[in-house]
Protein backbone atom coordinates (compact mmCIF):
# COMPACT_ATOMS: atom_id res chain seq x y z
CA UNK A 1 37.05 122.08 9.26
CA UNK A 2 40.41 121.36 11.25
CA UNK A 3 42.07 124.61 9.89
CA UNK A 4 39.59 126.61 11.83
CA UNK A 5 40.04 125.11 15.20
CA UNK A 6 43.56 125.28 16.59
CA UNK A 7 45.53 122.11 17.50
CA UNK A 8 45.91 120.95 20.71
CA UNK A 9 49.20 122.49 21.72
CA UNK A 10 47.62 125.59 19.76
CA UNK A 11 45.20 125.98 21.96
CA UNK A 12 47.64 125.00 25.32
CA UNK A 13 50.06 127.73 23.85
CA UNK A 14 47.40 130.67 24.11
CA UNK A 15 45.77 128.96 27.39
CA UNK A 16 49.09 129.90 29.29
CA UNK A 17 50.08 132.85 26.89
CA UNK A 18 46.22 133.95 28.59
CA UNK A 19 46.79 132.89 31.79
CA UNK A 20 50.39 135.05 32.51
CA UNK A 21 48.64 138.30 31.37
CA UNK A 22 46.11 138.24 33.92
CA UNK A 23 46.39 140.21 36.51
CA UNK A 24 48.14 138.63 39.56
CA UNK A 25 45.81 139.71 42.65
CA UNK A 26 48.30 141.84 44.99
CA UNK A 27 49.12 140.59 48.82
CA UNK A 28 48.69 143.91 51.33
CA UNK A 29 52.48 144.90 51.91
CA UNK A 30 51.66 144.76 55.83
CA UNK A 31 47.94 144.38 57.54
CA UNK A 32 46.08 146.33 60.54
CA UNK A 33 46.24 145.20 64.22
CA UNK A 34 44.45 146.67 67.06
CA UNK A 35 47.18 146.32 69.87
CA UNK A 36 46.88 145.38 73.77
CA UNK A 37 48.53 147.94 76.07
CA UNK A 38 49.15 146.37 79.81
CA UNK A 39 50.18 148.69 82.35
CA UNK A 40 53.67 146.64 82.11
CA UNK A 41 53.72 147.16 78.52
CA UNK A 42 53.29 150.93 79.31
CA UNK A 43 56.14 150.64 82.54
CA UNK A 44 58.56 149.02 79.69
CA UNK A 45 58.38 150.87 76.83
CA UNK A 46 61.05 152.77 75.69
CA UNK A 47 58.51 155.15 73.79
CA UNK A 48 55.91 157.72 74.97
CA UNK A 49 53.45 156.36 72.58
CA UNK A 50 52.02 154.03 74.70
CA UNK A 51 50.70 155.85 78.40
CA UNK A 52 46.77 154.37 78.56
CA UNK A 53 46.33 150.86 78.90
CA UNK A 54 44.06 149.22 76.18
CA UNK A 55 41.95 145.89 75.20
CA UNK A 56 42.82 145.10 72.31
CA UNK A 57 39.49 144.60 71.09
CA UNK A 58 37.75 145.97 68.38
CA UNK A 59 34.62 147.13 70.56
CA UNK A 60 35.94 149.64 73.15
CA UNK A 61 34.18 152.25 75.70
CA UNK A 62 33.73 155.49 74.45
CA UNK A 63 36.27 157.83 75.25
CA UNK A 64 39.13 155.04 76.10
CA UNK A 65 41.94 155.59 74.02
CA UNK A 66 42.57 152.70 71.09
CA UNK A 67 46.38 151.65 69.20
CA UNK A 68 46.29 150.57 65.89
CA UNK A 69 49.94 149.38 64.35
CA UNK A 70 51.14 147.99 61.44
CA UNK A 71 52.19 144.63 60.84
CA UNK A 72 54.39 143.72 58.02
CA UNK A 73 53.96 140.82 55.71
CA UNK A 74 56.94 138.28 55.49
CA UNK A 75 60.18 140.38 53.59
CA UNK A 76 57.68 143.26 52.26
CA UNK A 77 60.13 146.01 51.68
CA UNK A 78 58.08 149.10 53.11
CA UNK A 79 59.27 152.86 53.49
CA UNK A 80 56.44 153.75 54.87
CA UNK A 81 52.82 153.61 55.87
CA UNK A 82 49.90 156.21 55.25
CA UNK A 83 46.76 155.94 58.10
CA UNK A 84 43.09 157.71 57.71
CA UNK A 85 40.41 157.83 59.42
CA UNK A 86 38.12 156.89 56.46
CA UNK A 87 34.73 156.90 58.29
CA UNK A 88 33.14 157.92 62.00
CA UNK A 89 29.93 158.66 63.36
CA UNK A 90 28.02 162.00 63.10
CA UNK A 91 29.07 164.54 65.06
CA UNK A 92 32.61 163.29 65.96
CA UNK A 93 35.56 165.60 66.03
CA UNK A 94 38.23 163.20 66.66
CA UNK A 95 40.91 161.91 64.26
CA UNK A 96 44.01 159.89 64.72
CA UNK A 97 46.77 160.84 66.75
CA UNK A 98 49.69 160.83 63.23
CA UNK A 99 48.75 159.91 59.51
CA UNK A 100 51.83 158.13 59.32
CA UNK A 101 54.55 155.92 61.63
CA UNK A 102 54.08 152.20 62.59
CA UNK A 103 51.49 153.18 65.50
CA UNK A 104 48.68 155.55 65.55
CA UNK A 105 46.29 156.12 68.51
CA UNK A 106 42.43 156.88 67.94
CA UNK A 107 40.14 158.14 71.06
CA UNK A 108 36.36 157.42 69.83
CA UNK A 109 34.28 160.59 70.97
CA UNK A 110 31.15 159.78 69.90
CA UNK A 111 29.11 156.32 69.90
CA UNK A 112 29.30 154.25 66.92
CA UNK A 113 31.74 152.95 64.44
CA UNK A 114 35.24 154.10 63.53
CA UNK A 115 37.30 152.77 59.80
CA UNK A 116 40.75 153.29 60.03
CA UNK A 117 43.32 152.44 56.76
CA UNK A 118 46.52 151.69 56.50
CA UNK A 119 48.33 152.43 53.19
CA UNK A 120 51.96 151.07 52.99
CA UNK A 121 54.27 152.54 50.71
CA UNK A 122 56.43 150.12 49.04
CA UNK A 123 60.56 150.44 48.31
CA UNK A 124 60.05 153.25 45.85
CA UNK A 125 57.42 155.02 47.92
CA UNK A 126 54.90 154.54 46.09
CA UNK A 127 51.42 153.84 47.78
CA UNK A 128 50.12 149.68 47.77
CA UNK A 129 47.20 147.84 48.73
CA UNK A 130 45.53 149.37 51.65
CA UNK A 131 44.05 147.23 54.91
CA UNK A 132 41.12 148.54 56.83
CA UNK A 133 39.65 148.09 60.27
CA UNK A 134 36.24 148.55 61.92
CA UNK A 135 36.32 149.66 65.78
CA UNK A 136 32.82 150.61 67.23
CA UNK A 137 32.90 152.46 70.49
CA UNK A 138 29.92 152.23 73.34
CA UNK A 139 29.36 152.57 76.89
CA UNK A 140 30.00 150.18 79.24
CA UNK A 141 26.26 148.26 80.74
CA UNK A 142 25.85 145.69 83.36
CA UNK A 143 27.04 142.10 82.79
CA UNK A 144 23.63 140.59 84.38
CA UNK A 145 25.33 139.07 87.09
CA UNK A 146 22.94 138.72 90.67
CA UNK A 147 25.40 139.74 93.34
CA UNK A 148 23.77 140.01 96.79
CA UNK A 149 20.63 140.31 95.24
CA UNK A 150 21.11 143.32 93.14
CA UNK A 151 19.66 143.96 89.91
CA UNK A 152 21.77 144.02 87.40
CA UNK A 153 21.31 147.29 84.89
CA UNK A 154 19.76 146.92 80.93
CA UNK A 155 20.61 145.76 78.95
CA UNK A 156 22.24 143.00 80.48
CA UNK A 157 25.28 141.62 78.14
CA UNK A 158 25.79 138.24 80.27
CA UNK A 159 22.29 137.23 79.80
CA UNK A 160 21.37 138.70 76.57
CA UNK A 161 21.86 137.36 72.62
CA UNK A 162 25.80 138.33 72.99
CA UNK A 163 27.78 136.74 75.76
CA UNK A 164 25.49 134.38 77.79
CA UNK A 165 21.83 132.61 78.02
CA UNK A 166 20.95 129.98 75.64
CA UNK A 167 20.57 131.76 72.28
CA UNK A 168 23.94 133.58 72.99
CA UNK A 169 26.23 133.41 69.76
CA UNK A 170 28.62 130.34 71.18
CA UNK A 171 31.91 132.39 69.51
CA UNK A 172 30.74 135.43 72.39
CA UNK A 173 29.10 133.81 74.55
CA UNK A 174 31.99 133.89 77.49
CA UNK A 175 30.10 135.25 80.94
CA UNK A 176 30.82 131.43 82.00
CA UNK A 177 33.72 131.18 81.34
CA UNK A 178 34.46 134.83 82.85
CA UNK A 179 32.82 134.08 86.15
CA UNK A 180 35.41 130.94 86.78
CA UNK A 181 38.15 133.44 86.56
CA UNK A 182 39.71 134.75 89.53
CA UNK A 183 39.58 138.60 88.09
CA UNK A 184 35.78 138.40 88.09
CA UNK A 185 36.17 137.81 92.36
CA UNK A 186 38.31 139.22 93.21
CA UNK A 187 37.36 142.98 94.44
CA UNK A 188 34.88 140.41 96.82
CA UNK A 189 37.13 137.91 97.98
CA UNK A 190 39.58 140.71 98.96
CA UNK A 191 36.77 142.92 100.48
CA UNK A 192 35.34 140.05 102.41
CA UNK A 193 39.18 138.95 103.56
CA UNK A 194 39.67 135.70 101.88
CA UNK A 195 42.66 137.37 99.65
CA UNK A 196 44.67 139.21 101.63
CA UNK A 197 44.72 142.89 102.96
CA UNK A 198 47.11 144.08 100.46
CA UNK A 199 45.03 146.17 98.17
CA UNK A 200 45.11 149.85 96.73
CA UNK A 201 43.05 151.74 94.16
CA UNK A 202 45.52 151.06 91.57
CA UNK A 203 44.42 147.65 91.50
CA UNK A 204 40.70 148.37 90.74
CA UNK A 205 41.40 148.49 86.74
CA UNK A 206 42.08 144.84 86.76
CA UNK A 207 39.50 143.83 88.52
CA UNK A 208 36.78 145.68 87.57
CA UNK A 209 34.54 146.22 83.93
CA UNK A 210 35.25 149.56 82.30
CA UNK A 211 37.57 151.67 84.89
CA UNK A 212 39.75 153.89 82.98
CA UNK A 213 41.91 156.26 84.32
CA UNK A 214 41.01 158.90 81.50
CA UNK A 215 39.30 161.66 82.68
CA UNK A 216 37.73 162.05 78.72
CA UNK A 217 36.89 158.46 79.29
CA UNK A 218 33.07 158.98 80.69
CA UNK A 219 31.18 155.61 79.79
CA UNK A 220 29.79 154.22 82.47
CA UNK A 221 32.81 152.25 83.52
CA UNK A 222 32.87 151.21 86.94
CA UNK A 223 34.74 154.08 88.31
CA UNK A 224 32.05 156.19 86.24
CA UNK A 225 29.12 154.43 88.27
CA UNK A 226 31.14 155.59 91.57
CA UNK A 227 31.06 159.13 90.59
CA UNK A 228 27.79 159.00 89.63
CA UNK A 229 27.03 157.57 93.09
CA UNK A 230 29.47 160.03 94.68
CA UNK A 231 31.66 156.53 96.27
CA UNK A 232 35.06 156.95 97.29
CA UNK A 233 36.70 155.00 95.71
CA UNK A 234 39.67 155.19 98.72
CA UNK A 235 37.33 153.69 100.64
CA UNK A 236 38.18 149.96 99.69
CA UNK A 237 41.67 149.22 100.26
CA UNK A 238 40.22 150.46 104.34
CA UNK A 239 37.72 148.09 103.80
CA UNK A 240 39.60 145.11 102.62
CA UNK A 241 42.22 145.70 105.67
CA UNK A 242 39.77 145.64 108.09
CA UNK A 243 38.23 142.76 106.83
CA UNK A 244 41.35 140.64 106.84
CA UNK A 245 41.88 142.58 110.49
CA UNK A 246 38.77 141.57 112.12
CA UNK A 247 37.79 138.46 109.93
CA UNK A 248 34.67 140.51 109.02
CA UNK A 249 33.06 140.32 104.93
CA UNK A 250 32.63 143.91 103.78
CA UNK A 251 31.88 143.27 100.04
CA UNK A 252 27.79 143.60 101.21
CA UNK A 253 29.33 147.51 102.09
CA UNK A 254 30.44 148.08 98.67
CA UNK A 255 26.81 149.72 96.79
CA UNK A 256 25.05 146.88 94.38
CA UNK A 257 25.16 148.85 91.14
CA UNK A 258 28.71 148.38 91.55
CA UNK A 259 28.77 144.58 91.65
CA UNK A 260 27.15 144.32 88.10
């Protein structure tokens, strides 16, 4: 009976002889980020690849232009990278800016969601574990937040499932923690003179949900909801100096589907 079973160090032998012929599950040479683009990231750079400021995020208005880089793994050796657009909505048209380089740019025409890969090519060239993202690209709706009695417009994102109320998923669920921060009041404290009369249009894309300076960027931002209303949008940095000038509050001036 014991000459059909192996011994113990038999059977330890072929465990390990087993064990280093399996497969060794590969580590992506370098990984997908989606990258933020500040207007002083765009004033520094030495390249023209970044000119449109950007999020970040992987959600994004439609039309606003996104970055995606690469980002090496510890001492990969890499001679290259490979991107593709591997999958988009119906009835988009748009692909990325390069199929190769450490940066590519991707403008989302359509609504819906966007893969991009990333293929680097190792020391010899040759092409290694890819790394995919998902970016889905929407318009821009009303946060849900009551300013001077206004109705904010539906759906309302800081009082739905998403980003506020109750039953919002706690990981999103940030309108609360928006509202405390000085970028959600700060078009009102400086049109009702409590911040100063220093204030120009350029400043609006900080302080404001969805402005983009794009003019293929139509998503109901907030300079998109101006248009639509026909607003000057020169208007404000008069109306913030004359209410630091004559101690007067002219946010109540500024139209209420603006203030959501």
């Amino acid at each position: 009976m014991s000459a059909r079973f192996p011994s113990i160090l038999s059977f330890l032998i072929l465990l390990f002889v087993a064990a280093t012929a399996l497969p060794v599950f590969a580590q992506s040479l370098a990984t997908i980020e989606i990258d933020y683009v500040s207007p002083r990231k765009i004033a520094e750079s030495d390249s023209d690849t970044y000119d449109e400021v950007s999020s970040g995020l992987r959600v994004v208005g439609l039309g606003q232009k996104v970055y995606v880089k690469s980002v090496a793994a510890e001492d990969a050796e890499i001679s290259g990278y490979t991107w593709a657009l591997t999958a988009q909505p119906g009835g988009s048209s748009t692909s990325l800016s390069a199929s190769s380089g450490g940066v590519v740019t991707l403008i989302p025409d359509v609504e819906g969601d966007y893969v991009v890969s990333l293929t680097p090519l190792d020391g010899d060239g040759l092409p290694t574990l890819s790394d995919m993202i998902q970016i889905h690209a929407s318009t821009w709706v009303g946060a849900g937040v009551m300013v001077e009695g206004s109705t904010p417009r539906a759906p309302e994102c800081g009082t739905g499932f998403c980003h506020g109320g109750n039953n919002a998923n706690p990981v999103l669920n940030v309108k609360a923690d928006w509202m405390k921060s000085k970028h959600f009041s700060k078009l009102e404290n400086h049109m009702n003179g409590e911040r100063g009369g220093h204030y120009d249009v350029s400043c609006l894309p900080c302080h404001t949900v969805g402005f983009d300076a794009s003019a293929s960027a139509v998503n109901d931002g907030f300079d998109d909801i101006a248009n639509m209303l026909g607003y000057d949008l020169a208007q404000i940095p008069a109306l913030v100096a004359d209410a630091v000038a004559n101690d007067t509050d002219n946010y109540p001036l500024l139209p209420d589907p603006l203030k959501e």
